[in-house]
Protein backbone atom coordinates (compact mmCIF):
# COMPACT_ATOMS: atom_id res chain seq x y z
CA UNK A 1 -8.22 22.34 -27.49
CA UNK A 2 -9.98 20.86 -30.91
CA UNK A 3 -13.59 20.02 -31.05
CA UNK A 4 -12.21 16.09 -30.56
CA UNK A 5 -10.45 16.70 -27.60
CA UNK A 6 -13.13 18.58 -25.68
CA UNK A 7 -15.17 15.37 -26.56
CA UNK A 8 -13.34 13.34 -24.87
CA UNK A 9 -12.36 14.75 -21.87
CA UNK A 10 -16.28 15.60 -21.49
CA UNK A 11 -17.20 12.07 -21.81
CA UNK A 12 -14.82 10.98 -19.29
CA UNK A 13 -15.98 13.28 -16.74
CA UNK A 14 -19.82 12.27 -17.56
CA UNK A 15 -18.53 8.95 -16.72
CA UNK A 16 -16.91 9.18 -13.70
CA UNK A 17 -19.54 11.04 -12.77
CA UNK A 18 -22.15 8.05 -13.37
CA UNK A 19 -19.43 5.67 -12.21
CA UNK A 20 -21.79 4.15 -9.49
CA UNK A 21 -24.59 3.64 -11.48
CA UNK A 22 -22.74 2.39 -14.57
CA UNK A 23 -20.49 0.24 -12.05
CA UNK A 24 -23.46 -1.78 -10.82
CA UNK A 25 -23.79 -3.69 -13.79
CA UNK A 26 -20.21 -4.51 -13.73
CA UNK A 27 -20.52 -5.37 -9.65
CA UNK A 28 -21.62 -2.73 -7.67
CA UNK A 29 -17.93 -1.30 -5.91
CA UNK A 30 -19.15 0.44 -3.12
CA UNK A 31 -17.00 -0.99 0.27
CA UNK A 32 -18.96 0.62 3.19
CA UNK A 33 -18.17 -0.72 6.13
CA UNK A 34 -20.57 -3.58 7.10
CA UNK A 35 -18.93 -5.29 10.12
CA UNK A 36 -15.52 -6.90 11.26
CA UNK A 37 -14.01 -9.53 9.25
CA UNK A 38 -11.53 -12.05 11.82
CA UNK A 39 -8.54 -12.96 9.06
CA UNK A 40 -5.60 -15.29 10.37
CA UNK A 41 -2.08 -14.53 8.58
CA UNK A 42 0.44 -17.52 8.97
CA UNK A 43 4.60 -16.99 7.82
CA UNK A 44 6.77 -19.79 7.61
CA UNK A 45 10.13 -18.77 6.97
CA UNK A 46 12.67 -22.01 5.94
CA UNK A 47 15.90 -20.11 5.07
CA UNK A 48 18.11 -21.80 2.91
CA UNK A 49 21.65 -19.40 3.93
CA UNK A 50 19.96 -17.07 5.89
CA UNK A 51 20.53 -17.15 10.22
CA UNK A 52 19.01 -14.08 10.52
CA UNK A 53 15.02 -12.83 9.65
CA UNK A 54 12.85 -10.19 10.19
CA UNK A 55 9.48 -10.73 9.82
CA UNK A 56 6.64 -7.60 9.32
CA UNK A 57 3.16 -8.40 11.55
CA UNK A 58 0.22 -7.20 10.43
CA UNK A 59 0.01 -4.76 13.83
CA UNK A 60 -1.23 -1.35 12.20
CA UNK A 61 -3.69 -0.24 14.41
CA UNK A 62 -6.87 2.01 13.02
CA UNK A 63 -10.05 2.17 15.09
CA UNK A 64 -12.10 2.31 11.92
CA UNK A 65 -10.55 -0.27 10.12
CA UNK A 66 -7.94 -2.64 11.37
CA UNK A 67 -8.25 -4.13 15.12
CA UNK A 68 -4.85 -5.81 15.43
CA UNK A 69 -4.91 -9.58 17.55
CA UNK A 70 -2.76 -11.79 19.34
CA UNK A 71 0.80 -12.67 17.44
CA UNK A 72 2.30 -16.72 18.23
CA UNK A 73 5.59 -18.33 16.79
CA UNK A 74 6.68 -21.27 17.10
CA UNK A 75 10.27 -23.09 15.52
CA UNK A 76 13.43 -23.77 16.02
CA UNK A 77 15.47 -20.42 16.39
CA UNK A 78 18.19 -19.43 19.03
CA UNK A 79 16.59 -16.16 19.45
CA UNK A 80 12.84 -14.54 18.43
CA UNK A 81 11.50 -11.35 19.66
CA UNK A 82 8.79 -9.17 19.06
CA UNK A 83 10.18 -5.28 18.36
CA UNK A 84 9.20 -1.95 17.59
CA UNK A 85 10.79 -0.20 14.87
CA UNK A 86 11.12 3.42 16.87
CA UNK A 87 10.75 5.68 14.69
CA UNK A 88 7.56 4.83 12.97
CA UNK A 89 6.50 1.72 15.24
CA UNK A 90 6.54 -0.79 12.69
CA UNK A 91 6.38 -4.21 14.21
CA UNK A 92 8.48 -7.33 13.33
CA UNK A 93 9.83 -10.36 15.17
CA UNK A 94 13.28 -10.43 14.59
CA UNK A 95 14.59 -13.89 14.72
CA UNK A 96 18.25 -15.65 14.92
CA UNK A 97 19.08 -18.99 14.40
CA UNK A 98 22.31 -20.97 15.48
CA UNK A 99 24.57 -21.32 12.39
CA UNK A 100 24.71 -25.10 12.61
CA UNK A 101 20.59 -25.11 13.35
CA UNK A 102 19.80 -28.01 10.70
CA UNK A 103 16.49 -27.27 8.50
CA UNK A 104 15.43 -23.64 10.46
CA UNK A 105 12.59 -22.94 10.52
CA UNK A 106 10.37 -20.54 12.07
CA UNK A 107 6.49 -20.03 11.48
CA UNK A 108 4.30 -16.58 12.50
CA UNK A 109 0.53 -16.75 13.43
CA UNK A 110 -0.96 -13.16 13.84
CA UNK A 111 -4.88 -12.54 14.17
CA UNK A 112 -6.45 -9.51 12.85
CA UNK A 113 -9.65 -7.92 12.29
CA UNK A 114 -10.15 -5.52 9.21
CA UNK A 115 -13.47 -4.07 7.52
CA UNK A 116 -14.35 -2.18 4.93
CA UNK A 117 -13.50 1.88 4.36
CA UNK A 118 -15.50 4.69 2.89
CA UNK A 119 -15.35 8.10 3.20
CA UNK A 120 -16.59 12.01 2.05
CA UNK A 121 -13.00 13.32 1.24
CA UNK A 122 -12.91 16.72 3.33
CA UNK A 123 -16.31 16.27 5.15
CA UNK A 124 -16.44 15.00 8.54
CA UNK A 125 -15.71 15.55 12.63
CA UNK A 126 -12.19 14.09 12.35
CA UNK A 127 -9.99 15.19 15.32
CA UNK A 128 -6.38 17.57 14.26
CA UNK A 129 -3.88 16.22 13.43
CA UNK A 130 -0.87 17.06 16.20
CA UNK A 131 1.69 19.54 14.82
CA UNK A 132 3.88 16.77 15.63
CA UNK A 133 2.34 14.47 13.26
CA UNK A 134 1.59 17.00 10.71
CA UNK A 135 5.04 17.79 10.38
CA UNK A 136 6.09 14.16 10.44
CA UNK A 137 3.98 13.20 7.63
CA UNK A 138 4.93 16.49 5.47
CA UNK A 139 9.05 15.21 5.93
CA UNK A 140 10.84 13.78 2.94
CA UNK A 141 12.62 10.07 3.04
CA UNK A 142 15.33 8.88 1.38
CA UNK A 143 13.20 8.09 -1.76
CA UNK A 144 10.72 10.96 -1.39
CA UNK A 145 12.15 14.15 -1.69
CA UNK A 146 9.35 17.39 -1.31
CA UNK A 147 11.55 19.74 -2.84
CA UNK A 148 13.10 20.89 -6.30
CA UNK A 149 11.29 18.73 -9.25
CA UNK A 150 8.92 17.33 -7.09
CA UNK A 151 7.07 20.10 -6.02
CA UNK A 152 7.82 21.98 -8.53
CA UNK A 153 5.27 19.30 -10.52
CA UNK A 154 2.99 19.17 -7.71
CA UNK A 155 2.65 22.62 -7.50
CA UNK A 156 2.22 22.65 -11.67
CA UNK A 157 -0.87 19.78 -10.65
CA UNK A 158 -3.13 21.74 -7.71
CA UNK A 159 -2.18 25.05 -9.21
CA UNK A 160 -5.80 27.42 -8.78
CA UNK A 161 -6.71 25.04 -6.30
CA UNK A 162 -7.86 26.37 -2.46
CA UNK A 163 -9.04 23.49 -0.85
CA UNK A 164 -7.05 20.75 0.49
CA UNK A 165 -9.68 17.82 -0.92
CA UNK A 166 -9.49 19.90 -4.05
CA UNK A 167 -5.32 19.58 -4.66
CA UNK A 168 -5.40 15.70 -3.48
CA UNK A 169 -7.97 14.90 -5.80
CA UNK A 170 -5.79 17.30 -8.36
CA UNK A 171 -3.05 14.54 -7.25
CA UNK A 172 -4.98 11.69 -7.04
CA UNK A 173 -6.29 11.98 -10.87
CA UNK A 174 -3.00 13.23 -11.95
CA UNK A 175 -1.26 10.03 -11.06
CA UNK A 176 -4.45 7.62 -12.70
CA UNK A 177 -3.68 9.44 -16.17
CA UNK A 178 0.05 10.26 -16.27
CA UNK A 179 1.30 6.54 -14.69
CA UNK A 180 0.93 2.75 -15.72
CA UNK A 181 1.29 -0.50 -14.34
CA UNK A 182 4.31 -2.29 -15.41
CA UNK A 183 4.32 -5.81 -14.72
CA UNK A 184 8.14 -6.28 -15.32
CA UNK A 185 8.50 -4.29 -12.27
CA UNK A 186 10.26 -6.60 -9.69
CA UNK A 187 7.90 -7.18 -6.61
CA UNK A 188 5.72 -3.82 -5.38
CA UNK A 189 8.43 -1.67 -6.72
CA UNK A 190 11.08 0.70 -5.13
CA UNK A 191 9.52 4.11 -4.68
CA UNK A 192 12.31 6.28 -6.32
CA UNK A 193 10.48 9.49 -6.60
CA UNK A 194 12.97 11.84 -7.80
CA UNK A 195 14.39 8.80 -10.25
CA UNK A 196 10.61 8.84 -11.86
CA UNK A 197 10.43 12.60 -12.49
CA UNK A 198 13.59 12.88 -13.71
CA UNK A 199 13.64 9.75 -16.10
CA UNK A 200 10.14 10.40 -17.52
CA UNK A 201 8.86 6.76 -16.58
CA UNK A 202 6.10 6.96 -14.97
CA UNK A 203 5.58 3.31 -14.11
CA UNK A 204 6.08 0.76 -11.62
CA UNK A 205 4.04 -1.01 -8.99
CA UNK A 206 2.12 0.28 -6.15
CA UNK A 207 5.26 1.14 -4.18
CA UNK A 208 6.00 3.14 -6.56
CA UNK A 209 2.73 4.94 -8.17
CA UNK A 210 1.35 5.62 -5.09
CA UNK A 211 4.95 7.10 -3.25
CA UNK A 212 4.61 9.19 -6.18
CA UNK A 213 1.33 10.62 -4.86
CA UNK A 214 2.42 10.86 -1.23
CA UNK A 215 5.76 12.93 -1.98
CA UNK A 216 3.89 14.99 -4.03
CA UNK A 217 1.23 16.05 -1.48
CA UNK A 218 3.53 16.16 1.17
CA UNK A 219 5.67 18.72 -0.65
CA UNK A 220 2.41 21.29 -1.03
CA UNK A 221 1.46 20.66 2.26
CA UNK A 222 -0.83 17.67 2.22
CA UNK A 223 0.04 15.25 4.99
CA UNK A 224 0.56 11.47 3.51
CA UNK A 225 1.79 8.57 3.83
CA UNK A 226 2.44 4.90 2.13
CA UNK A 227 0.55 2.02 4.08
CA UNK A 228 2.22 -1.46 3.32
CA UNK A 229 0.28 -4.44 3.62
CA UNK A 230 -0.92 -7.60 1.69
CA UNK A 231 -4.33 -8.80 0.35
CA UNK A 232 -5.71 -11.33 2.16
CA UNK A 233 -8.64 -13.38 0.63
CA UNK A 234 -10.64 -12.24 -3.41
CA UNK A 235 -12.74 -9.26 -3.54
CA UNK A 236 -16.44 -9.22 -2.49
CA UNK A 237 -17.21 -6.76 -5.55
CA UNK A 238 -15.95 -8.89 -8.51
CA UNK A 239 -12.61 -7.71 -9.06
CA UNK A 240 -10.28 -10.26 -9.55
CA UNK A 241 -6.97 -8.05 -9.83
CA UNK A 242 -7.92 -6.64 -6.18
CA UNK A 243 -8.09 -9.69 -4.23
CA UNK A 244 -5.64 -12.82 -2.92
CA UNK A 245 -6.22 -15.09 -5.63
CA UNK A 246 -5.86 -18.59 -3.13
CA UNK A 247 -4.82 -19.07 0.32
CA UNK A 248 -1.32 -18.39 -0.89
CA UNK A 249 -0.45 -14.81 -0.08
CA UNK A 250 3.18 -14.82 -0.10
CA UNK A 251 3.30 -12.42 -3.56
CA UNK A 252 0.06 -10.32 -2.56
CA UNK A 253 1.73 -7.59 -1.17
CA UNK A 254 0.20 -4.20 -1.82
CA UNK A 255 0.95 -0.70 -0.51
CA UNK A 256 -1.79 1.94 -0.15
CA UNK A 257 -1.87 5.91 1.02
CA UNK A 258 -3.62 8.20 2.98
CA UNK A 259 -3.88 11.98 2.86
CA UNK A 260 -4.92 14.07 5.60
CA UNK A 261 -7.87 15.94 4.76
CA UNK A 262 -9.34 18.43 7.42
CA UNK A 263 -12.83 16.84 8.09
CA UNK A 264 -12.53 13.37 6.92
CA UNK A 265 -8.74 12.90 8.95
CA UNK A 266 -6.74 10.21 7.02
CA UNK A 267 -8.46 9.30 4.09
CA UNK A 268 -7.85 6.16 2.02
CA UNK A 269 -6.88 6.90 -1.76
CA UNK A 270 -5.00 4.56 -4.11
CA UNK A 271 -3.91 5.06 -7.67
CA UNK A 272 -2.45 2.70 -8.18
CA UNK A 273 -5.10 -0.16 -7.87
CA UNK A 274 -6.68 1.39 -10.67
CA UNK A 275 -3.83 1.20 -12.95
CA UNK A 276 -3.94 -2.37 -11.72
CA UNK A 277 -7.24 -2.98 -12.35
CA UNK A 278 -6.66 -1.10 -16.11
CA UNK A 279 -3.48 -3.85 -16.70
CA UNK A 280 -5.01 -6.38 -15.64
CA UNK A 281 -8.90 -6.95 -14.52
CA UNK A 282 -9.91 -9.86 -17.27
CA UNK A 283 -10.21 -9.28 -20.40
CA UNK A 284 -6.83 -7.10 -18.73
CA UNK A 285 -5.34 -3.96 -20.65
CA UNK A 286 -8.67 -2.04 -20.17
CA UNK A 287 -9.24 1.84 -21.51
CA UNK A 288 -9.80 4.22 -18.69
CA UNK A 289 -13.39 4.52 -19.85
CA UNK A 290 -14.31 0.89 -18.69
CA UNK A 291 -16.93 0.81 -16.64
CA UNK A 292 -14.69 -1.29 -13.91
CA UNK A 293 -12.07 0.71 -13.88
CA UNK A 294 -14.58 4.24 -13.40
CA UNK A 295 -15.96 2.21 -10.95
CA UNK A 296 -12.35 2.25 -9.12
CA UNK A 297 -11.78 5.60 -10.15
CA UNK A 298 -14.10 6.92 -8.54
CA UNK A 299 -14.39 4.60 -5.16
CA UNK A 300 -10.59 4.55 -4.55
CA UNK A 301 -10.51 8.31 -3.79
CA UNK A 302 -12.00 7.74 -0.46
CA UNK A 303 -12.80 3.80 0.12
CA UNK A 304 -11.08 0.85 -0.25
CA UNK A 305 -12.29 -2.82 0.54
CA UNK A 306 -11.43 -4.62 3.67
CA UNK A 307 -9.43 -7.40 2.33
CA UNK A 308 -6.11 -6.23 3.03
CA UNK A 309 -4.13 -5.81 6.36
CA UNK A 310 -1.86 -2.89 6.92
CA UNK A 311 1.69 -3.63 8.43
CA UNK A 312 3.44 -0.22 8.81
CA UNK A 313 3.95 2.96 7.34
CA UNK A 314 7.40 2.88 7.56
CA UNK A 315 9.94 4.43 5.26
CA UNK A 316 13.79 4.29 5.91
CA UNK A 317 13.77 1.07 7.96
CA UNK A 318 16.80 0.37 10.02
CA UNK A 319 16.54 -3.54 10.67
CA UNK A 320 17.66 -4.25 14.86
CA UNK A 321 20.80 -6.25 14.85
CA UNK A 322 21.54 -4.90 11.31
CA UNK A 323 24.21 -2.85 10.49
CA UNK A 324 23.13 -2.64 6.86
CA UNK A 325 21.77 0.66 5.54
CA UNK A 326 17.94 1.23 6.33
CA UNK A 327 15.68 -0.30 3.80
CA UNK A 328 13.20 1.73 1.90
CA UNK A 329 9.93 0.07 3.56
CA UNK A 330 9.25 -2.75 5.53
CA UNK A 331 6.44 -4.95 3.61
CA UNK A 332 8.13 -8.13 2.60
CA UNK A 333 10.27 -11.03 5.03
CA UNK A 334 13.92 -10.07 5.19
CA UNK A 335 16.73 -12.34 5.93
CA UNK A 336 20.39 -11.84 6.21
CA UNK A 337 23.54 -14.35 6.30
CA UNK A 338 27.16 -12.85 7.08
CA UNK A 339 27.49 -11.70 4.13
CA UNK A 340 24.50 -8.89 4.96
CA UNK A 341 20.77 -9.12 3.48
CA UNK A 342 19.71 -11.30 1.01
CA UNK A 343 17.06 -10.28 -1.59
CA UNK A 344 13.63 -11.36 -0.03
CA UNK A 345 12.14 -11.70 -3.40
CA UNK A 346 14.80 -14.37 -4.34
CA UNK A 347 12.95 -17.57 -3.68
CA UNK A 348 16.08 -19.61 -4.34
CA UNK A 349 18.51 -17.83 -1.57
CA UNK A 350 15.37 -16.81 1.16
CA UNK A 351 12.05 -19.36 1.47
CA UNK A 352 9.35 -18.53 3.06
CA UNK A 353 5.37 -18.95 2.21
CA UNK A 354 2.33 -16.72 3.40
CA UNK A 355 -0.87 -17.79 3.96
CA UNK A 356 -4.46 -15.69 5.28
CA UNK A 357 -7.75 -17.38 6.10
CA UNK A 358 -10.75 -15.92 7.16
CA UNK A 359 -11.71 -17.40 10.18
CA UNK A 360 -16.00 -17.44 11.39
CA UNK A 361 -17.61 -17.45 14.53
């Protein structure tokens, strides 16, 4: 490596090193948990062909972190039920609506409680995981393959590394320097694993930089997994490209991941909300030795803020009443007409608006 080289790889691990410090005069990012925040998600869904919807709740349950509420509905549909998707209980009320219903219309209230995340990666009193689980979370998907080039470049990443914390971090840094943000990406992204690898472009949207990371670990024996979700209100620590910019949610979706660590159990990582913040935290297309974005270097291996609710962490999502193929994750509205789904990020063909609040005692 030439004299230049080494001087820049030392500075950047100086400065992720003095991330906190440096950080605090950019707003302090440190999201320890400091109490319950009560946040009220509303879904109106006013399809223009659709007679058909499925609609994700915010029902994730983690005793640290999310405390799910009561769910209401109210509107004009034939048929709407609450359900279980059975193989990774991801919740949704499916809804049907008579096919001469004039102006449908149905609307989703759902209470939940969130707070703020931080933990030591690998240090802790965290209960096993079940070999049931272990081996759940260590299984490939459809678009997440833990074989052939996908370990093989995982295995390239934690090679000399022991320790679990040691390869996900390996991972975890691996995926902030090799990927970018790519805001022509439609939505959160796909999550085509194998199609990234393969194709050399490493870009996307959080669906996709951050199934990169899970697949990865999975296939050298770190147990992940994708959390989708949306943000819900602006960031308490000044970051505008990691917070719901209005009451309007409907485009904030975000997915997040989790690796099992021994010690610290499932522990919150996300790479790509620092590409994010690199693209574009104001004045936007930041260098990775920003002070903001070694601020979320360094705090998104291990925290993330509470103002985002988790729906699922389903992959492979066969829709009840569907006979279309499963879908790849459940984190936006779905519809369908008789001609099968309709894309739920085409405003013209499926309407529907989201909107969170933050209610106070």
């Amino acid at each position: 490596m030439h004299r230049r080289e080494l001087l820049k790889a030392g500075f950047a691990a100086s400065a992720i090193g003095l991330a906190p410090r440096l950080a605090a005069a950019e707003g302090d990012f440190s999201p320890v948990p400091k109490g319950w925040r009560t946040f009220e998600l509303t879904t109106r869904v006013e399809p223009v062909f659709a007679t058909q919807a499925w609609i994700p709740l915010p029902t994730f349950k983690a005793d640290d972190w999310q405390r799910p509420g009561k769910v209401s509905w109210n509107g004009n549909a034939k048929l709407a039920e609450r359900l279980g998707e059975a193989r990774h209980g991801a919740e949704m009320l499916r809804v049907e609506w008579a096919p001469d219903q004039q102006k449908p219309f149905i609307e989703v209230t759902t209470q939940v409680q969130a707070q703020n995340r931080s933990l030591h990666p690998g240090q802790g009193s965290a209960a096993p995981l079940s070999a049931e689980e272990r081996r759940f979370n260590l299984s490939a998907t459809q678009l997440l393959p833990v074989d052939g080039l996908v370990k093989e470049k995982a295995e390239s990443i934690v090679r000399g590394k022991d320790k679990d914390v040691d390869k996900a971090r390996a991972l975890y840094e691996w995926v902030v320097e090799n990927t970018f943000r790519n805001p022509a990406t439609k939505g959160c992204g796909v999550g085509d694993v194998s199609w990234m690898l393969k194709s050399g472009n490493l870009n996307g949207k959080c669906a996709d930089l951050n199934a990169l990371l899970v697949a990865m670990a999975r296939s050298v024996g770190l147990p992940a997994r994708d959390l989708y979700g949306i943000r819900v209100v602006p960031s308490q620590f000044g970051y505008k490209s990691l917070g719901a910019g209005s009451e309007i949610v409907t485009k904030a979706q975000h997915c997040r991941a989790e690796v099992w660590l021994e010690g610290s159990g499932w522990t919150p990582i996300d790479p790509a909300d620092v590409r994010k913040v690199v693209l574009e935290e104001p004045p936007t297309n930041l260098e990775l030795t920003n002070l903001k974005v070694l601020a979320a270097r360094k705090t998104l291996f291990g925290a993330w803020e509470g103002n985002w609710l988790a729906f699922n962490t389903a992959h492979d999502v066969k829709l009840p009443g569907s006979s279309e193929p499963p879908l790849p994750f459940l984190m936006y509205p779905q519809g369908a007409d008789k001609s099968g789904l309709i894309d739920p990020l085409d405003s013209d063909a499926f309407k529907y608006k989201i909107t969170a609040r933050e209610l106070t005692a």
